[in-house]
Protein backbone atom coordinates (compact mmCIF):
# COMPACT_ATOMS: atom_id res chain seq x y z
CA UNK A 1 -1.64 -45.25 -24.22
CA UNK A 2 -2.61 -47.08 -27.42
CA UNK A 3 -2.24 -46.14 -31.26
CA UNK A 4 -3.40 -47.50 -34.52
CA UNK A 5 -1.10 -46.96 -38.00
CA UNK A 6 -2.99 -47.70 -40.80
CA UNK A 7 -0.56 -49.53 -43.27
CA UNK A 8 -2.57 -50.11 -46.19
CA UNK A 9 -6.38 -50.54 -46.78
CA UNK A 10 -6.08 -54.46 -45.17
CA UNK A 11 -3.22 -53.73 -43.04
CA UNK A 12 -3.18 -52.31 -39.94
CA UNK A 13 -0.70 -52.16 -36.83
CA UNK A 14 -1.69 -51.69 -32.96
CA UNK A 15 0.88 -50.56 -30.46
CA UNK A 16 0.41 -49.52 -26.53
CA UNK A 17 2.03 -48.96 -23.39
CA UNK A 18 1.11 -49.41 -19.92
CA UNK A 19 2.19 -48.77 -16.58
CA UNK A 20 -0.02 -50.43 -13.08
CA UNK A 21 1.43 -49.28 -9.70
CA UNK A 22 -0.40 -51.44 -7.07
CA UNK A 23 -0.32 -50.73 -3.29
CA UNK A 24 -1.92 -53.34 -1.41
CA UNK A 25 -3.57 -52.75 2.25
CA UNK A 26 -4.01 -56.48 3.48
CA UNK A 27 -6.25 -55.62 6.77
CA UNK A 28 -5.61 -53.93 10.32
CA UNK A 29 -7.52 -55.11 13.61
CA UNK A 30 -8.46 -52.55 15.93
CA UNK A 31 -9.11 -53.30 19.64
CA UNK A 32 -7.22 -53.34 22.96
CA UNK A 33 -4.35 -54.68 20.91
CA UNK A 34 -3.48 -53.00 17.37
CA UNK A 35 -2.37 -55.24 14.73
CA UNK A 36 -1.87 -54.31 11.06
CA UNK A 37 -0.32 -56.46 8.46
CA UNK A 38 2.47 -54.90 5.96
CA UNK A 39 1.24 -52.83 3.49
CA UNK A 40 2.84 -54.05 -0.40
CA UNK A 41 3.95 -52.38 -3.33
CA UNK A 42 4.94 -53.55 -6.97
CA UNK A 43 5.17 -51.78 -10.21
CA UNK A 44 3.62 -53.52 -13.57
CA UNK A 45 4.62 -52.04 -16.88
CA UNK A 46 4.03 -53.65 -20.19
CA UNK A 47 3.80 -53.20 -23.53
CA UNK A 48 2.74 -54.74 -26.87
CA UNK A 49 2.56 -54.36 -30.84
CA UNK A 50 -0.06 -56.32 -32.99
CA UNK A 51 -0.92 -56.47 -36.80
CA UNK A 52 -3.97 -57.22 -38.22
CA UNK A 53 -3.92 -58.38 -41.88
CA UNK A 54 -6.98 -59.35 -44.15
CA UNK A 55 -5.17 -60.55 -47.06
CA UNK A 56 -8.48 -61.83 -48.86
CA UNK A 57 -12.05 -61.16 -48.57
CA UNK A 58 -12.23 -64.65 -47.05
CA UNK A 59 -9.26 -64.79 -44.51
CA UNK A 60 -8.05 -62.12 -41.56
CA UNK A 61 -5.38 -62.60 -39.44
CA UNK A 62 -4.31 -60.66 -36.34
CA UNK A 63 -0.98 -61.83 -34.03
CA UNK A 64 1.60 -60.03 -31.79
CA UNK A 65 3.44 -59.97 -28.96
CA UNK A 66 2.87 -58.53 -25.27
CA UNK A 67 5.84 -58.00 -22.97
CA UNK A 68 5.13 -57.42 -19.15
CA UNK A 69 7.55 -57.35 -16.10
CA UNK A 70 6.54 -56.84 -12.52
CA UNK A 71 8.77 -55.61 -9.23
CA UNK A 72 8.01 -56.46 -5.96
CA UNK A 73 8.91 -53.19 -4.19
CA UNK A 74 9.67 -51.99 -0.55
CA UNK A 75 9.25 -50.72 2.42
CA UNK A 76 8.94 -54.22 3.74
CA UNK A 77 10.32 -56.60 5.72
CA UNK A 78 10.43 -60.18 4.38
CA UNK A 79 11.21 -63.50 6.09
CA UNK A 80 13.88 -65.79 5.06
CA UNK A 81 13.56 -69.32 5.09
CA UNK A 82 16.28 -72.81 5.38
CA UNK A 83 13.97 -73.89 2.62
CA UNK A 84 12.86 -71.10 0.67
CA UNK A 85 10.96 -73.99 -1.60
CA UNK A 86 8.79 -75.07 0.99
CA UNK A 87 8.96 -72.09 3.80
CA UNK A 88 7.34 -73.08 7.40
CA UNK A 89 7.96 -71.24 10.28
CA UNK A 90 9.64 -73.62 11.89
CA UNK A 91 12.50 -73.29 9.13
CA UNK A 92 12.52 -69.59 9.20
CA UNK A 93 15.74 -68.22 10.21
CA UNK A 94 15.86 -64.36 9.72
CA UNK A 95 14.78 -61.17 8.28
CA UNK A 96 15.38 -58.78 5.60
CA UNK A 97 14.49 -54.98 5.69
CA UNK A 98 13.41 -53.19 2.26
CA UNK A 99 13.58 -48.98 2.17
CA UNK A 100 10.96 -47.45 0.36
CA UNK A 101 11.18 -48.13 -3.39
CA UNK A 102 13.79 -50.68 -2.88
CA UNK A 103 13.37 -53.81 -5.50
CA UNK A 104 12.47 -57.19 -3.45
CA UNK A 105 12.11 -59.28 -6.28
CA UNK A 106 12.21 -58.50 -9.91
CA UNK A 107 9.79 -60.58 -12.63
CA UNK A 108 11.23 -60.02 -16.21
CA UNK A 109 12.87 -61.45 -19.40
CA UNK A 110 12.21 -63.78 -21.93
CA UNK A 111 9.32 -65.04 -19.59
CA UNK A 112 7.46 -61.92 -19.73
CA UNK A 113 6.99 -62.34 -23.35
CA UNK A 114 3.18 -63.31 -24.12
CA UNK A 115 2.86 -64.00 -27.88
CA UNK A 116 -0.24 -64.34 -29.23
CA UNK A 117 -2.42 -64.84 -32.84
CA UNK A 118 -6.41 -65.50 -34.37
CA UNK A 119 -7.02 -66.37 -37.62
CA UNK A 120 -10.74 -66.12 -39.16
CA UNK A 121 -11.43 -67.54 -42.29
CA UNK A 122 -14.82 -67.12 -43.91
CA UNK A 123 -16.19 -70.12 -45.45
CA UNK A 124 -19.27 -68.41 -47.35
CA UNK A 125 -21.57 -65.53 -46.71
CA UNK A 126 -23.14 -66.96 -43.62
CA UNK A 127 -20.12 -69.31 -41.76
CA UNK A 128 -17.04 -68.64 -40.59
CA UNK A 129 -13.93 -70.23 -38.50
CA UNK A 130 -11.89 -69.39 -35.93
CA UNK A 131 -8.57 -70.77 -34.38
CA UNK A 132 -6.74 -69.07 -31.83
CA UNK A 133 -3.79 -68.87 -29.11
CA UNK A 134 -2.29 -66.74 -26.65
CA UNK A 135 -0.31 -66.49 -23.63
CA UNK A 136 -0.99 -64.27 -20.63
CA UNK A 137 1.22 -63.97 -17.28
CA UNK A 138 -0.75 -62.96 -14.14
CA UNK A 139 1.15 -61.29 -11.23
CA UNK A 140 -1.89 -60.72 -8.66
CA UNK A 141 -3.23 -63.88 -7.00
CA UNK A 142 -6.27 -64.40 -4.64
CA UNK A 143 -6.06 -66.72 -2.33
CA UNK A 144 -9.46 -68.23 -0.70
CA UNK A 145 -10.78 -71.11 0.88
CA UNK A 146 -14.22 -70.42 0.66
CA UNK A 147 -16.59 -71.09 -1.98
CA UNK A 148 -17.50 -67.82 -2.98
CA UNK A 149 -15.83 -64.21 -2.81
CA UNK A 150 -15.27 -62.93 0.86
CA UNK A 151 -14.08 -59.39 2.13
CA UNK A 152 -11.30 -61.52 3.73
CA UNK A 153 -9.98 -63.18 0.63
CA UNK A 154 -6.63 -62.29 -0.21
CA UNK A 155 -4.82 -60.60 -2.54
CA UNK A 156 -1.15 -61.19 -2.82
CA UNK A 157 1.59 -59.92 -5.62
CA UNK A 158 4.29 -62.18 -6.88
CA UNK A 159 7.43 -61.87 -4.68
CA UNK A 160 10.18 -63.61 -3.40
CA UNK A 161 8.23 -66.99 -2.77
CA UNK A 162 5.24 -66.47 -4.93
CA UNK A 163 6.00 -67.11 -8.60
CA UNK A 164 3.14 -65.29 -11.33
CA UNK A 165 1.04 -67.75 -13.30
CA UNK A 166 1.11 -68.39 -17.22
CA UNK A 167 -2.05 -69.28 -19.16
CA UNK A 168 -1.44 -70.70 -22.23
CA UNK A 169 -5.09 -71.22 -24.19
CA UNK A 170 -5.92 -72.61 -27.87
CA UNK A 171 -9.29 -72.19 -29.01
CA UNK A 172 -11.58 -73.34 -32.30
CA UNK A 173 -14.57 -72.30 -32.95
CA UNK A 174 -17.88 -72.41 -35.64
CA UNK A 175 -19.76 -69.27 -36.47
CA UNK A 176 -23.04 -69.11 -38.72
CA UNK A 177 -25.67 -66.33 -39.48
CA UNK A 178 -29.27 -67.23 -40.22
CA UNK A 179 -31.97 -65.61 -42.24
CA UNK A 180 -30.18 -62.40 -43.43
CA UNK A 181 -28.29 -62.16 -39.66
CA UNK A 182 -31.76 -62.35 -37.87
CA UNK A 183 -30.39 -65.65 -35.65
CA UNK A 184 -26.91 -66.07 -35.38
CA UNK A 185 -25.13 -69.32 -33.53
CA UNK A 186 -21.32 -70.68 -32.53
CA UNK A 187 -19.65 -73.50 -31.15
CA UNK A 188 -16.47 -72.83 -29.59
CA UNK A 189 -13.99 -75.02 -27.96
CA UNK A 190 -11.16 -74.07 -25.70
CA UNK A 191 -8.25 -76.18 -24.17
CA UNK A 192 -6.37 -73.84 -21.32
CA UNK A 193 -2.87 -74.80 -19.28
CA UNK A 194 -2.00 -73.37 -15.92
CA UNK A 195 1.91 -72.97 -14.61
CA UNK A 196 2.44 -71.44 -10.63
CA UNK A 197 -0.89 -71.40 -9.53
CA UNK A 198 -1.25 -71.13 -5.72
CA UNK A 199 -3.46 -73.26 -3.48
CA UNK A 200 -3.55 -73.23 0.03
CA UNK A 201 -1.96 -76.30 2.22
CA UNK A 202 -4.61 -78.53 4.12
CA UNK A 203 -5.15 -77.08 7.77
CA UNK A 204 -3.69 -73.51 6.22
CA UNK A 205 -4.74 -70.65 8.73
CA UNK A 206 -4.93 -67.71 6.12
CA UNK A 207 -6.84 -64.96 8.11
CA UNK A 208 -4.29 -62.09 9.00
CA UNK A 209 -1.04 -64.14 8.47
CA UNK A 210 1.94 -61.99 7.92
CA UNK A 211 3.81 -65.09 6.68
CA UNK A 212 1.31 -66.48 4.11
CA UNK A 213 3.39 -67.86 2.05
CA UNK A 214 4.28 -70.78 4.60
CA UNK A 215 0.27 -71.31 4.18
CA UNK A 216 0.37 -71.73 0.17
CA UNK A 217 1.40 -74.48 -2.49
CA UNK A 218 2.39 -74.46 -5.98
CA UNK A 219 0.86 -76.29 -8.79
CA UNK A 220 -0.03 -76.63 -12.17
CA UNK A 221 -3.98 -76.14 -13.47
CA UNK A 222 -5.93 -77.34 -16.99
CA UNK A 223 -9.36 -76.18 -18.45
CA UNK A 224 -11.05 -77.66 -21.13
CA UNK A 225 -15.16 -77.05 -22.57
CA UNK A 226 -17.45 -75.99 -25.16
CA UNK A 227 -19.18 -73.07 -25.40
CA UNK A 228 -22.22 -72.90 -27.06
CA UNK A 229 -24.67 -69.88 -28.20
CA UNK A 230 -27.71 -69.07 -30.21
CA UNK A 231 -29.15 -65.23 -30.61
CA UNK A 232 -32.08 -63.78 -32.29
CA UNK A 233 -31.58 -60.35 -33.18
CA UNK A 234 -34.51 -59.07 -34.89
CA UNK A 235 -38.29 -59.14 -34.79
CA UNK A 236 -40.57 -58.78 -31.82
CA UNK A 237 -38.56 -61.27 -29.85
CA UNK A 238 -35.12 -61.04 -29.40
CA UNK A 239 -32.89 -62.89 -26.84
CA UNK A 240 -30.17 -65.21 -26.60
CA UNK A 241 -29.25 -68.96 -25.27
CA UNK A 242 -25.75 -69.69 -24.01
CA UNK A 243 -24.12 -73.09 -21.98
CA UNK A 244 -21.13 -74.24 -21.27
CA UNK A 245 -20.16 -77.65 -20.45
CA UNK A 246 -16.20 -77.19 -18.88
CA UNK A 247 -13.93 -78.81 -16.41
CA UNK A 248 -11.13 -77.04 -14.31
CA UNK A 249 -8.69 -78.89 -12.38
CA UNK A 250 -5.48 -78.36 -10.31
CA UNK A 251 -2.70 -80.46 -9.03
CA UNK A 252 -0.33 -79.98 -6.42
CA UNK A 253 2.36 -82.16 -6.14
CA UNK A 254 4.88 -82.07 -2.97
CA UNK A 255 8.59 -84.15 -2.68
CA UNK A 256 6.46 -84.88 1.10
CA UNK A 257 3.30 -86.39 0.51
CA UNK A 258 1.92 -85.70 3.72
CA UNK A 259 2.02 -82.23 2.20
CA UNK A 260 0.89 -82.91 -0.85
CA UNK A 261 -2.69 -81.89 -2.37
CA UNK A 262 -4.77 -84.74 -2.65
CA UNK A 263 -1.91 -86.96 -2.79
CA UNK A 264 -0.76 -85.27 -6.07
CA UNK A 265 -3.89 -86.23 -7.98
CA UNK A 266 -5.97 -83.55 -10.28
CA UNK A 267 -9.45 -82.44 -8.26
CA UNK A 268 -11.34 -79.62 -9.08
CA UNK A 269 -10.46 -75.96 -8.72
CA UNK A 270 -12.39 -73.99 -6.59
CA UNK A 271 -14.11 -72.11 -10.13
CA UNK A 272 -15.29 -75.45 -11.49
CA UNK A 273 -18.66 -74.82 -12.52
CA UNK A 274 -19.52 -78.32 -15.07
CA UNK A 275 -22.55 -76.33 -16.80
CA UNK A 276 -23.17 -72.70 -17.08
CA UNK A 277 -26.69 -72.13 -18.51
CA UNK A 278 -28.00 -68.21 -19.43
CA UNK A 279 -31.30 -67.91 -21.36
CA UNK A 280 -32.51 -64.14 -21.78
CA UNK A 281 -36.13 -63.20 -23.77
CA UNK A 282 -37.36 -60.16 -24.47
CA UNK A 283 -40.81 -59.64 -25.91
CA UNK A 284 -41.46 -56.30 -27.79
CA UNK A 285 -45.60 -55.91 -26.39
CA UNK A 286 -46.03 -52.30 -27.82
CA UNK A 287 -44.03 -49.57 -29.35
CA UNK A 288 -43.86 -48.31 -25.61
CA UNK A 289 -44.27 -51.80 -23.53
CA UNK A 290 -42.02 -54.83 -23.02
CA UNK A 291 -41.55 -57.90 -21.04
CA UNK A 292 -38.30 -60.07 -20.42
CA UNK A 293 -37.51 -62.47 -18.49
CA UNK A 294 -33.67 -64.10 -17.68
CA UNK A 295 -33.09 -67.29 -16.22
CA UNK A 296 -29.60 -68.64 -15.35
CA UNK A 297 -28.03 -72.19 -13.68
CA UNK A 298 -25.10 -72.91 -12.57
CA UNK A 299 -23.59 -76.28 -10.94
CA UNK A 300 -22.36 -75.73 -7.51
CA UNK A 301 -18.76 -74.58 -6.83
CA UNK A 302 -16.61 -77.34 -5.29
CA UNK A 303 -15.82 -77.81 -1.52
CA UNK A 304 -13.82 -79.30 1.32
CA UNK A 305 -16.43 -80.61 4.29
CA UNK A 306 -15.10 -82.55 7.25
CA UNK A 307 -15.30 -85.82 7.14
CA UNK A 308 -14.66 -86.84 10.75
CA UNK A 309 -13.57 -85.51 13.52
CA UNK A 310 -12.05 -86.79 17.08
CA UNK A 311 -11.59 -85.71 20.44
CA UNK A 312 -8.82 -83.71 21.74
CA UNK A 313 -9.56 -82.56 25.33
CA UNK A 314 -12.59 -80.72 25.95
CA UNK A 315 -12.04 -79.32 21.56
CA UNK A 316 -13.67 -81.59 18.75
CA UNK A 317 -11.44 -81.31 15.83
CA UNK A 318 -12.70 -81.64 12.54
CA UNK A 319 -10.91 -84.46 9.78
CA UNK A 320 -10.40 -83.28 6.36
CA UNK A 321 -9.50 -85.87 3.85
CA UNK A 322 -10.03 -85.07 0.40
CA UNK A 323 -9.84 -81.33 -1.36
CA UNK A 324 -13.03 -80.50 -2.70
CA UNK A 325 -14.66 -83.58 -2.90
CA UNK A 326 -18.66 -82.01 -2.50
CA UNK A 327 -20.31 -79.19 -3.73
CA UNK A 328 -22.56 -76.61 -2.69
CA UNK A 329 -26.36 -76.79 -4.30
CA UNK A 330 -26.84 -76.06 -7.96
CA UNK A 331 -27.52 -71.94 -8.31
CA UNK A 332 -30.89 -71.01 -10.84
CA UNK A 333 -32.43 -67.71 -10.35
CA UNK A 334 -35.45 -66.13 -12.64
CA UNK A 335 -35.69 -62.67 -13.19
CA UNK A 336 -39.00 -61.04 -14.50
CA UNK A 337 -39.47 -57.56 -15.79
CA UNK A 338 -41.79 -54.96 -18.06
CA UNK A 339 -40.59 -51.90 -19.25
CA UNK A 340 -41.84 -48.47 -20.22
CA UNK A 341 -40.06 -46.54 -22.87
CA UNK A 342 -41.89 -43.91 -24.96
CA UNK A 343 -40.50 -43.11 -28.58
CA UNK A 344 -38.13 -40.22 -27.65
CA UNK A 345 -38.87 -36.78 -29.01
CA UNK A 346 -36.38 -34.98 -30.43
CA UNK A 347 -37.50 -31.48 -29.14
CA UNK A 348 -37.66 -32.21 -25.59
CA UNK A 349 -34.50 -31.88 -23.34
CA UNK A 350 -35.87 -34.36 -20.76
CA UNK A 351 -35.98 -38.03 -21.87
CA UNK A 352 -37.65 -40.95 -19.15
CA UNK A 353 -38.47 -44.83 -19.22
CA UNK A 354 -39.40 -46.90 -16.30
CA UNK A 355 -38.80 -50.33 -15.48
CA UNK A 356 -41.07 -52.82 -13.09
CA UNK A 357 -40.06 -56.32 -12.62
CA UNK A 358 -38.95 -58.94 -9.85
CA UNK A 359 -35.61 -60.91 -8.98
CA UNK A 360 -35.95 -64.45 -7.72
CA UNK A 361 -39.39 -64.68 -8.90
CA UNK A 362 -39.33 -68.44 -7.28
CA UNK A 363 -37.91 -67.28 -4.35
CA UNK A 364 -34.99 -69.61 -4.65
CA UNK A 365 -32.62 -69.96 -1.58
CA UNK A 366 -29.32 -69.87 -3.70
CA UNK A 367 -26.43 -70.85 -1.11
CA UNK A 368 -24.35 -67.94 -1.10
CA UNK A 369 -21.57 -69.65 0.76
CA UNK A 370 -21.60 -73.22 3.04
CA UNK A 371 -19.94 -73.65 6.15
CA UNK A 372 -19.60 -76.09 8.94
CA UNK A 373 -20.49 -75.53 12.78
CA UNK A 374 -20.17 -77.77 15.68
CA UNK A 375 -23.55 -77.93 17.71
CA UNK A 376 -23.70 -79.84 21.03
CA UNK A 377 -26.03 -82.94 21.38
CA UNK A 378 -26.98 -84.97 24.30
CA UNK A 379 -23.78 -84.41 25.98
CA UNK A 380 -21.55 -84.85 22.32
CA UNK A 381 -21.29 -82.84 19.37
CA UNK A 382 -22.24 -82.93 15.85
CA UNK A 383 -21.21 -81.26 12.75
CA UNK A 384 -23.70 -79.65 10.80
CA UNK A 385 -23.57 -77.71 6.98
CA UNK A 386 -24.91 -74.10 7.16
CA UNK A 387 -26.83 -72.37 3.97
CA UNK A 388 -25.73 -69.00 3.90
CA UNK A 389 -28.36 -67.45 1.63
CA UNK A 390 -28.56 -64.25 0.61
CA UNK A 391 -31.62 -62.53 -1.69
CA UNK A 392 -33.17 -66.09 -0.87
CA UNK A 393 -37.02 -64.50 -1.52
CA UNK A 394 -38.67 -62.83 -4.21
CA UNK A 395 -37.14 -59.16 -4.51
CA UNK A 396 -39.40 -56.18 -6.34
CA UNK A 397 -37.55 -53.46 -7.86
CA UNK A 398 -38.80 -50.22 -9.69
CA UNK A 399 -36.29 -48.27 -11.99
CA UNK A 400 -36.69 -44.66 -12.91
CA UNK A 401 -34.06 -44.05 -15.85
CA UNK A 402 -33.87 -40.22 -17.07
CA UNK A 403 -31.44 -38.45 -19.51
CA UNK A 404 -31.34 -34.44 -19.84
């Protein structure tokens, strides 16, 4: 729930209240043998009170304070470990049972507080600046090691050896109107810090592991960039320009360095994207007709190939050395489209438009995900990169949009 109390005619308060019950269902395989992993439960509530205050016709400011907590909850059985810092299986030494409802492991306090506050201040009739900060706790993680979203990707709460991750982020940013508000353009720069992120450990097996948590690391994360963007909002074309030039990196440090991420060094989250390019035209033909077109680029997600492998037996095992060290190929994609959209009529119930256009018009095989096969060869094998591509031709689409 969320109300507004309007203090005065520049003054103005914000409360709410919240309340997120999550029940997680991490898989079940079906076969000759039955498996199913333990369902989870936790409890988020939250709430938060904000004030926004123009004090001027030239400055506004709006800050507060958010307060989460999250429980880990039963039924559930969780391991316990020698070293609970670093858990392995080979360390694990019993197991506790959790009734329904029962609290595993409790997330609140002073670290549950998430301040945060904006101020705007309007240099003349057509700029403006903005600074800004604010701190946000996150109790759900996913945990992947592939380079793009999977059914089997993972979901996990914070619990007894999963901690939740704190963002803090400060941000500045330039703001201008054009021409009576027909373009508009910012600049915006943003500096983010990462606390408890997870990673997985090199040679992690995280496919339908009821003890993932001797599969992940701990570390600390940083994001920096600019983000840039130009819009024309009136006249016969419209559209907007955006790009971002940014840089995410994690580091996971270890007291064992064989365990260790990269030796401890930063290298680049699995998210890194270095530019982020969106360009979207629209071109007003008739009062009834229109084109557009959108084209977007992206620089290939980071990931972890093998590097060598040897021979163990009659099995080839693959050598990983560094964590994402190569990426996939750079993603572009361009969308065409026309549009039919009569002026609507105020005495007719029924209202249609149509739209015609293509996706992909250049047929461009985007790699959807990259993975790594062994393939025999004269008697030896060879490791080979796999495209997985999907939408890699030109797609046609027709839209019929009604409202009665």
């Amino acid at each position: 729930n969320q109300w507004s109390y309007y203090l005065a005619e520049n003054s103005t308060l914000h409360w709410g209240l919240e309340g997120i019950y999550y029940h997680f269902e991490p898989g079940k395989i079906t076969g000759s043998v039955e498996t199913e992993l333990q369902d989870a439960y936790a409890l988020e509530p939250a709430a938060y009170l904000e004030h926004e205050w123009e004090p001027g016709q030239r400055w506004k400011f709006r800050y507060g304070l958010r307060y989460s907590s999250f429980y880990n909850l039963g039924a559930r059985q969780v391991y316990n470990y020698a070293n609970p810092q670093l858990p392995t299986n080979e360390n694990r030494n019993d197991t506790l049972s959790y009734a329904s409802g029962e609290l595993i492991q409790a997330y609140d306090g002073w670290a549950g507080l998430e301040p945060r506050f904006s101020v705007n201040y309007l240099l003349n009739e057509t700029e403006s600046i903005k600074a800004s900060y604010n701190r946000t706790r996150q109790y759900i993680h996913l945990i992947s090691n592939t380079t793009s979203p999977t059914p089997v990707d993972i979901y996990r709460p914070a619990g007894e050896y999963i901690q939740p991750a704190t963002v803090n982020q400060v941000a500045l940013g330039y703001f201008r109107n054009f021409q009576q508000n027909t373009y508009e353009a910012s600049l915006e720069g943003y500096y983010k810090t990462f606390d408890n992120i997870v990673d997985y450990r090199n040679g992690a097996d995280l496919i339908f592991n009821e003890s993932i948590e001797t599969e992940l690391l701990s570390g600390i994360g940083r994001s920096y960039g600019l983000e840039l963007l130009f819009r024309k909002n009136k006249g016969r074309l419209t559209g907007w320009f955006s790009y971002t030039l940014s840089k995410t990196e994690n580091r996971v440090r270890a007291n064992d360095p064989t365990v260790a991420i990269n030796a401890g060094e930063w290298y680049p989250a699995n998210y890194d994207k270095r530019h982020d390019l969106s360009l979207v035209l629209s071109y007003q033909l008739t009062p009834k007709w229109s084109i557009s077109t959108n084209f977007a680029y992206q620089t290939g997600r980071p990931i972890t190939p093998p590097e060598g492998r040897f021979q163990y037996g009659s099995f080839s095992v693959p050598i990983y050395r560094d964590r994402n060290s190569y990426r996939i190929p750079d993603y572009h994609r361009l969308d065409l489209s026309a549009s039919y959209d009569p002026p609507q009529q105020a005495d007719k119930k029924f209202q249609s438009s149509w739209s015609f256009g293509v996706y992909n018009l250049y047929a461009r095989r985007n790699p959807y995900s990259v993975f790594f096969e062994q393939t025999a060869q004269g008697g030896s094998f060879e490791t080979q990169a796999v495209r997985l591509s999907i939408f890699a031709t030109i797609i046609p689409f027709v839209t019929w949009n009604f409202e009665f």
